[in-house]
Protein backbone atom coordinates (compact mmCIF):
# COMPACT_ATOMS: atom_id res chain seq x y z
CA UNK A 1 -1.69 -11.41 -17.24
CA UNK A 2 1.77 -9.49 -17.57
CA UNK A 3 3.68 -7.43 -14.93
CA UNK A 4 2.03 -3.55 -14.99
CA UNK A 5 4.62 -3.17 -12.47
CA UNK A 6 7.67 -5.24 -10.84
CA UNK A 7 9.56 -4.33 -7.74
CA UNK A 8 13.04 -5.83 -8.25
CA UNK A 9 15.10 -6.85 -5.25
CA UNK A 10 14.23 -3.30 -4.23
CA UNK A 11 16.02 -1.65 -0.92
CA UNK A 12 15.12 1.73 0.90
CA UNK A 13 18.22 2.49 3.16
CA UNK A 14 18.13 5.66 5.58
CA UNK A 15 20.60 7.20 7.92
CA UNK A 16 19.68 5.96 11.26
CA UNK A 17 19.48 8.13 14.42
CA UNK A 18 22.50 6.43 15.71
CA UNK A 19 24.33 6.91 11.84
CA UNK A 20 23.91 3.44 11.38
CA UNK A 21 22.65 2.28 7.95
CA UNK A 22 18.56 1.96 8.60
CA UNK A 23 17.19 -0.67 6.39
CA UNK A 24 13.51 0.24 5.53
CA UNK A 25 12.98 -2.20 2.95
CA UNK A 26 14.95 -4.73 2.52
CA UNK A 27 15.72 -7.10 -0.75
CA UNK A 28 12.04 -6.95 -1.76
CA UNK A 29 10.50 -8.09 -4.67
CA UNK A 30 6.87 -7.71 -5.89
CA UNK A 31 5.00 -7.72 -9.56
CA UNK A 32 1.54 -6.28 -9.68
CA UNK A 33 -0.62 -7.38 -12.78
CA UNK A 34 -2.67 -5.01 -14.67
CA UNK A 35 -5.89 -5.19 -13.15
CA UNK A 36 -4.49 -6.23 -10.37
CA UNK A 37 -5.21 -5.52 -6.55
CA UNK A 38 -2.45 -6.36 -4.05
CA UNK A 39 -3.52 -5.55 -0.25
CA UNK A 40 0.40 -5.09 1.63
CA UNK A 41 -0.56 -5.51 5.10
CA UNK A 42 2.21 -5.36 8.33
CA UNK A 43 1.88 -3.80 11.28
CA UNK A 44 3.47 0.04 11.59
CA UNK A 45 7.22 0.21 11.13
CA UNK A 46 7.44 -2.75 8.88
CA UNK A 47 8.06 -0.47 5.86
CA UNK A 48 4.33 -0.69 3.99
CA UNK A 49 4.44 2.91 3.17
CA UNK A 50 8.20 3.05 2.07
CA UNK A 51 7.74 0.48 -0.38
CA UNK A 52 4.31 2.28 -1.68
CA UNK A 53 6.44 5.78 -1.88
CA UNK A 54 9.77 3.41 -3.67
CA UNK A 55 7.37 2.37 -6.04
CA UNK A 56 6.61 5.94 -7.37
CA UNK A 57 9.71 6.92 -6.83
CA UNK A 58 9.18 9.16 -4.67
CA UNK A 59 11.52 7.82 -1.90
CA UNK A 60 15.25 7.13 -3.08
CA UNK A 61 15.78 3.26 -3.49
CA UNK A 62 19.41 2.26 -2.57
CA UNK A 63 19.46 -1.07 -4.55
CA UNK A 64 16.98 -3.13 -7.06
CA UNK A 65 14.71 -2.11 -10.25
CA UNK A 66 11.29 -0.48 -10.05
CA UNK A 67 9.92 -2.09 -13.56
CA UNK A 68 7.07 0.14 -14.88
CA UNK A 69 5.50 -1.19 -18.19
CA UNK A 70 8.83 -3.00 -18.94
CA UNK A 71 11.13 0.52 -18.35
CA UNK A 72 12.80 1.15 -15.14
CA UNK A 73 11.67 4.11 -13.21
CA UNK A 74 14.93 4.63 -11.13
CA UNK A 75 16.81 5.28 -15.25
CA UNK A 76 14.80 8.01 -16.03
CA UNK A 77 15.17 11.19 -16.66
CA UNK A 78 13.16 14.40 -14.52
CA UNK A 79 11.45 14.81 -17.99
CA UNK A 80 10.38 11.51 -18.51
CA UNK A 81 9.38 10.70 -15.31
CA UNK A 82 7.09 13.27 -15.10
CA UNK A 83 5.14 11.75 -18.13
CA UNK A 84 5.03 8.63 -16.47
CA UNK A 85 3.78 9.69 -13.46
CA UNK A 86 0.06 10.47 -15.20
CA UNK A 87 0.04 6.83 -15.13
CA UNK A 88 0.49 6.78 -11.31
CA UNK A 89 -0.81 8.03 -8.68
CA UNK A 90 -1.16 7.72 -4.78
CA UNK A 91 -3.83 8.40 -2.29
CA UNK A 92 -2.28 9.44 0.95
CA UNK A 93 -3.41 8.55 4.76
CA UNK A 94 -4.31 11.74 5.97
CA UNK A 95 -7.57 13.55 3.81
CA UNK A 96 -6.89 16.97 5.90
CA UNK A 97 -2.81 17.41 5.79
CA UNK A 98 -2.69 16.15 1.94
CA UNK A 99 -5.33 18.59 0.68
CA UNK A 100 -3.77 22.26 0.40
CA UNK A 101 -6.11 24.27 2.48
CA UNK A 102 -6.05 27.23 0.26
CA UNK A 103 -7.37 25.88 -2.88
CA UNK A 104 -10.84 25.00 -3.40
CA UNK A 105 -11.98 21.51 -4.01
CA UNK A 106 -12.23 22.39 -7.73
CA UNK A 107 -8.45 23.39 -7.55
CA UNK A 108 -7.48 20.42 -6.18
CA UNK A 109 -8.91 17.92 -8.39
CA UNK A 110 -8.14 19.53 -11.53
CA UNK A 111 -4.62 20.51 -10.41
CA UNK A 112 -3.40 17.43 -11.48
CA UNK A 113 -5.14 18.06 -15.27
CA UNK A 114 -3.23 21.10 -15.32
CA UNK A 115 0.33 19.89 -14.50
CA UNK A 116 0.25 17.31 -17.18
CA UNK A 117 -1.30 19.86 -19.62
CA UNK A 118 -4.74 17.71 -19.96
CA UNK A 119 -7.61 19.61 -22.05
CA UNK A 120 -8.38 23.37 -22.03
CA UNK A 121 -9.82 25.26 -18.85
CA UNK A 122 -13.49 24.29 -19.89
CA UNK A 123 -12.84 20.43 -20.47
CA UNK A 124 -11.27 20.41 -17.14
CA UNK A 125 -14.23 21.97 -15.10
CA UNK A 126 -16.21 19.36 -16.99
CA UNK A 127 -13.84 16.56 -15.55
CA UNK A 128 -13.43 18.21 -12.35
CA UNK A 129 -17.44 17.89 -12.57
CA UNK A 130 -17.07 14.40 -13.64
CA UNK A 131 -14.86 13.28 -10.79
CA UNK A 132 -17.17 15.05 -7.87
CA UNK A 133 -19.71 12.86 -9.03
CA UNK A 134 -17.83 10.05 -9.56
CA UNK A 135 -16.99 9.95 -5.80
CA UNK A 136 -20.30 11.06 -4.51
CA UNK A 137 -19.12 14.58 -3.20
CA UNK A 138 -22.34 17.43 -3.28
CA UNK A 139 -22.20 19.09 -6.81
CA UNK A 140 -21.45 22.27 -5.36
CA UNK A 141 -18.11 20.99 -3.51
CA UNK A 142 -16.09 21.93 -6.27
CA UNK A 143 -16.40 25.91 -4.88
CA UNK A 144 -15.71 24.83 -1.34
CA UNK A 145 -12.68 24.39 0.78
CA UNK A 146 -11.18 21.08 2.70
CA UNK A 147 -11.71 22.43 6.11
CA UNK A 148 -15.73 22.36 5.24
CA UNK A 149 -16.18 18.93 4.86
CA UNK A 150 -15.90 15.88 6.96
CA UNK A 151 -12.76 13.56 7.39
CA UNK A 152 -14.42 10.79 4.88
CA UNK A 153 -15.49 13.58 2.41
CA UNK A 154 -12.07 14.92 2.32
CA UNK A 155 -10.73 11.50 1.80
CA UNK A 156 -13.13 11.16 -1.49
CA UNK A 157 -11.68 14.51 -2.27
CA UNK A 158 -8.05 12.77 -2.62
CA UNK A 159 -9.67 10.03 -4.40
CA UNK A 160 -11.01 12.36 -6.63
CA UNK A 161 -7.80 14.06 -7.44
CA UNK A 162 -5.98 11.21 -7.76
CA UNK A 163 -8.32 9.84 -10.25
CA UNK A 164 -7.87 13.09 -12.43
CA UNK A 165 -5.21 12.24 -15.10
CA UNK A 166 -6.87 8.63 -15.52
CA UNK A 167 -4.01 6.90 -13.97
CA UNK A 168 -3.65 3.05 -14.86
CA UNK A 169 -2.03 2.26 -11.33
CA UNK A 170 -2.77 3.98 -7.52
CA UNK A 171 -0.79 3.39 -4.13
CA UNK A 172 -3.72 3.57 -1.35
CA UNK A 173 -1.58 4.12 1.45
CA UNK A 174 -3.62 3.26 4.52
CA UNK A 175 -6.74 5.29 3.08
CA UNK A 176 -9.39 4.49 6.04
CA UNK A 177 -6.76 4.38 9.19
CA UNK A 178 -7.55 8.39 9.92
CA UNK A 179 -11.67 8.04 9.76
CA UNK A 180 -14.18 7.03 12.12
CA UNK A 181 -15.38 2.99 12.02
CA UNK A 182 -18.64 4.52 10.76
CA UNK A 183 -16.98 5.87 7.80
CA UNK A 184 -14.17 3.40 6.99
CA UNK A 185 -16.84 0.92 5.30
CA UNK A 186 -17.94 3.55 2.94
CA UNK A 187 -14.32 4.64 1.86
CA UNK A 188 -13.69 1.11 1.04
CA UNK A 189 -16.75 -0.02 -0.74
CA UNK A 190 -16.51 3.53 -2.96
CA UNK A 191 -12.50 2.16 -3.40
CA UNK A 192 -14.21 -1.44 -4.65
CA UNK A 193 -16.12 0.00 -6.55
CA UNK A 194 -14.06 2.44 -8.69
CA UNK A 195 -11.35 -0.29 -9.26
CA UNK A 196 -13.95 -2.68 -10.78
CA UNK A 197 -15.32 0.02 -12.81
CA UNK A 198 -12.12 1.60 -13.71
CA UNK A 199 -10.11 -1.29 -14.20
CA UNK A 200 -7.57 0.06 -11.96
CA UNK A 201 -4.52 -2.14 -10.98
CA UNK A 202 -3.92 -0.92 -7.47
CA UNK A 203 -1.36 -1.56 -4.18
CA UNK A 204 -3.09 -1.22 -0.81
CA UNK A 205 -1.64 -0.54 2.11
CA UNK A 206 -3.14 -1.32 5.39
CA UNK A 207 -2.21 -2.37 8.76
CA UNK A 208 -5.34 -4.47 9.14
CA UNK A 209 -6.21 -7.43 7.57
CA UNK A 210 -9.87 -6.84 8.15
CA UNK A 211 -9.98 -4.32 5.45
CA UNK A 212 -7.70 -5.52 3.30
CA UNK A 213 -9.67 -8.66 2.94
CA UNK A 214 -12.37 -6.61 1.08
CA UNK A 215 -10.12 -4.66 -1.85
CA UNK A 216 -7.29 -7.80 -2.56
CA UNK A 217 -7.10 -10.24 -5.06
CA UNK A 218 -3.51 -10.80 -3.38
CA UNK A 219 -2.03 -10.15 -0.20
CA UNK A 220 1.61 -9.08 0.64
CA UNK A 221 2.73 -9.71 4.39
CA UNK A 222 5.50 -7.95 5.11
CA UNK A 223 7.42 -7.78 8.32
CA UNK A 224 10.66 -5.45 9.19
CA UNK A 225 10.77 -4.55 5.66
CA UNK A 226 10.68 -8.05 4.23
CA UNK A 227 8.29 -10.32 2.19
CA UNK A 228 7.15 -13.21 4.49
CA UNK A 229 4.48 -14.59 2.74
CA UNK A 230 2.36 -13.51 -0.11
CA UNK A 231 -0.42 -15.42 -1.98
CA UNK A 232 -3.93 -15.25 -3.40
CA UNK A 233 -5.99 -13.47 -0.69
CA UNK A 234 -8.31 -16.20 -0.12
CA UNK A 235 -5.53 -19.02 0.45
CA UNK A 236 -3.97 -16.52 2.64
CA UNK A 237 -6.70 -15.72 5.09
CA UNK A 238 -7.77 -19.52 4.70
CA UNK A 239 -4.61 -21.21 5.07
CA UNK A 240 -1.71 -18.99 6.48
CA UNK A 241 1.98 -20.34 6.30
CA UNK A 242 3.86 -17.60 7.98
CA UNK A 243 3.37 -17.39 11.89
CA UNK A 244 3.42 -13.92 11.59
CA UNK A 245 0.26 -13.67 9.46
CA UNK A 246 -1.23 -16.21 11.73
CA UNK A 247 -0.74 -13.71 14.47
CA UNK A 248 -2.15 -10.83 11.89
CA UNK A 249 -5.14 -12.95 11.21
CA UNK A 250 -6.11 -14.35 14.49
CA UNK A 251 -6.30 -10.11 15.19
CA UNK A 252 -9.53 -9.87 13.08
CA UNK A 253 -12.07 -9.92 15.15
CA UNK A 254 -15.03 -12.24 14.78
CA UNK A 255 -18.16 -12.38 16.53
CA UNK A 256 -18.44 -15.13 18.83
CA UNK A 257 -15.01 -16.49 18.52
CA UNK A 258 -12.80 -17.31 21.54
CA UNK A 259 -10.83 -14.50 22.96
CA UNK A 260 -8.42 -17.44 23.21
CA UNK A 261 -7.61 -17.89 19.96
CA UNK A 262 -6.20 -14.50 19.68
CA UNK A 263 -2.76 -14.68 19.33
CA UNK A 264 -0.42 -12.25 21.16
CA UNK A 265 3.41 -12.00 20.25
CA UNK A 266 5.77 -11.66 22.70
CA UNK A 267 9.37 -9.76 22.60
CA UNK A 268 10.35 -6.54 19.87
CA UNK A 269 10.67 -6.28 16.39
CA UNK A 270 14.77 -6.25 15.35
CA UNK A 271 16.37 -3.40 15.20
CA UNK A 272 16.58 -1.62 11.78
CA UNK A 273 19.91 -0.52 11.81
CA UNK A 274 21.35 -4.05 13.33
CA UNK A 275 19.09 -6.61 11.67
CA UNK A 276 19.45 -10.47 11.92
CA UNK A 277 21.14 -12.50 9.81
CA UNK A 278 18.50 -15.00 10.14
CA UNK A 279 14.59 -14.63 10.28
CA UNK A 280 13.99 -11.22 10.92
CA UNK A 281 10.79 -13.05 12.94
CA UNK A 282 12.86 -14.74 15.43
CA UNK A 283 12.73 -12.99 17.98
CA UNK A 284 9.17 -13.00 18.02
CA UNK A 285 8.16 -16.24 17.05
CA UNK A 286 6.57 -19.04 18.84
CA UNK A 287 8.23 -21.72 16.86
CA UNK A 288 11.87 -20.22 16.58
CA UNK A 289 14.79 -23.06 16.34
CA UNK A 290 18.51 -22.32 16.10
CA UNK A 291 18.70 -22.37 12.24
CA UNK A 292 15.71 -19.62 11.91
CA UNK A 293 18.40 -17.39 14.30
CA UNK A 294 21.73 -18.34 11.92
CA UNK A 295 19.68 -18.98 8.27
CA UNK A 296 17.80 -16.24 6.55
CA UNK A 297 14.91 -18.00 5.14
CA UNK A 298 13.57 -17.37 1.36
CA UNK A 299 10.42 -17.50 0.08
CA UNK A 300 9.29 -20.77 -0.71
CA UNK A 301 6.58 -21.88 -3.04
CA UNK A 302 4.74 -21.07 -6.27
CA UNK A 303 1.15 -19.17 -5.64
CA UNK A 304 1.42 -19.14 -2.09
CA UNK A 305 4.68 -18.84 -0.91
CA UNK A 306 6.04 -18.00 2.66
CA UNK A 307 9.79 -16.75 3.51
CA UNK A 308 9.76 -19.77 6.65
CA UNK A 309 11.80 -22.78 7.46
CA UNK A 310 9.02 -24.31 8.88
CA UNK A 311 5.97 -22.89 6.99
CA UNK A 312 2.30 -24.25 8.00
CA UNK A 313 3.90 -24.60 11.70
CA UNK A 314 5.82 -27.80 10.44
């Protein structure tokens, strides 16, 4: 299948609070297939949603190519970028503070139909009509505000809208973190489910491999704004190279299985504005040797590849 979408040695630099360079992303590099779901799982801080937001362009990149249907986002112009952005769209963690409270449901979703000029006012009640159905929202929603539904129905709400101008590609970022257990399943399954039946190619973000187990084809680990390992999700989970996403996996909890066999890392993330020039992992890792501290590691392998001297805990 060819690249929808390539991330290209891609960089996200801040000023830090001590006006230090922050690096938020760091030399990362990523292609998403069309059709394509890749789960991008760290825990917070590692730059998930950064990436998600450079990949819109909606965050300024400081270095590297965002590759979108062979052009490069980051060369285009305010006009043409606004075209292409039909084509993508993101669903956002919060369902409350990324609905405007003023508008009615109907406003929101076919706001979207309206800034790219799609159909006339009846054809986009009939879509907005469409799209409440689509996500399972009460037929009479569309005359209602955010602030009457629940925290999962607003969240189908931003589904909804982002689904609007038939995008081709959609950043989840962290889409279930906000709701209740109860109503994460059903977020994720409705997710599943519009992806398979929409053909969407689609990068989720989550902090929890539990979830992100359900929605991936691939998974992305990433770790202080680096790619340690990435892979098809099933090799992942089953056979994971990078002591980090050992860590990340032996976090999903299992019925019945040892409390033992949890693994708990020790010491602090680096610091963002002073990072290693080794393994950004060092100084958390159970199996850290002098080199990992002086040598940064790249990412070895074809399918399944880890960014690890000694991948597989060799």
């Amino acid at each position: 299948m060819s690249a929808l979408l390539e991330l290209e040695k891609v960089s996200v630099v801040y000023r830090g609070p001590r006006g230090g360079r922050l690096v938020a992303v760091d030399d990362y590099s990523l292609a998403l297939a069309e059709g394509e779901t890749i789960g991008l799982v760290g825990e917070s801080g590692s730059g998930k949603s950064t990436l998600g937001r450079a990949a819109l362009r909606l965050t300024p990149v400081a270095a590297g190519r965002v590759v979108w249907r062979g052009r490069d986002l980051l060369t285009l112009s305010r006009s043409e970028m606004r075209a292409a952005r039909r084509q993508m769209q993101i669903v956002f963690q919060d369902p409350f503070g990324s609905l405007n409270p003023r508008h009615t449901v109907g406003t929101i979703i076919g706001e979207p139909l309206v800034i790219h000029g799609l159909g006339d006012a009846a054809a986009r009640r009939r879509r907005v009509a469409e799209l409440i159905d689509l996500v399972g929202l009460p037929g009479e929603a569309a005359g209602r505000f955010p602030h009457e539904f629940s925290g999962g129905q607003r969240q189908r709400i931003a589904i909804a809208r982002a689904l609007s101008p038939e995008p081709a590609f959609l950043v989840a970022d962290e889409p279930v973190s906000a709701l209740d257990v109860s109503v994460q399943s059903q977020i994720i399954n409705l997710i599943a489910d519009l992806r398979a039946r929409l053909g969407l190619t689609m990068l989720f973000i989550s902090h929890d491999l539990a979830v992100i187990r359900h929605v991936a084809d691939r998974i992305a680990v990433m770790y202080a704004g680096r790619l340690v390992e990435t892979g098809p999700a099933e090799h992942v989970l089953a056979r994971p190279r990078h002591p980090y996403t050992r860590a990340l996996i032996s976090a999903i909890p299992r019925p019945g299985a040892r409390k033992a066999a949890r693994i708990v890392l020790k010491g602090d993330p680096p610091d963002p504005e002073n990072l290693p020039p080794g393994c950004v992992f060092a100084s958390r890792c159970p199996r850290v040797a002098e080199r990992c501290r002086a040598e940064r590691p790249v990412l070895g392998g074809e399918a399944h590849a880890a960014a690890c001297h000694f991948p597989d805990g060799a």
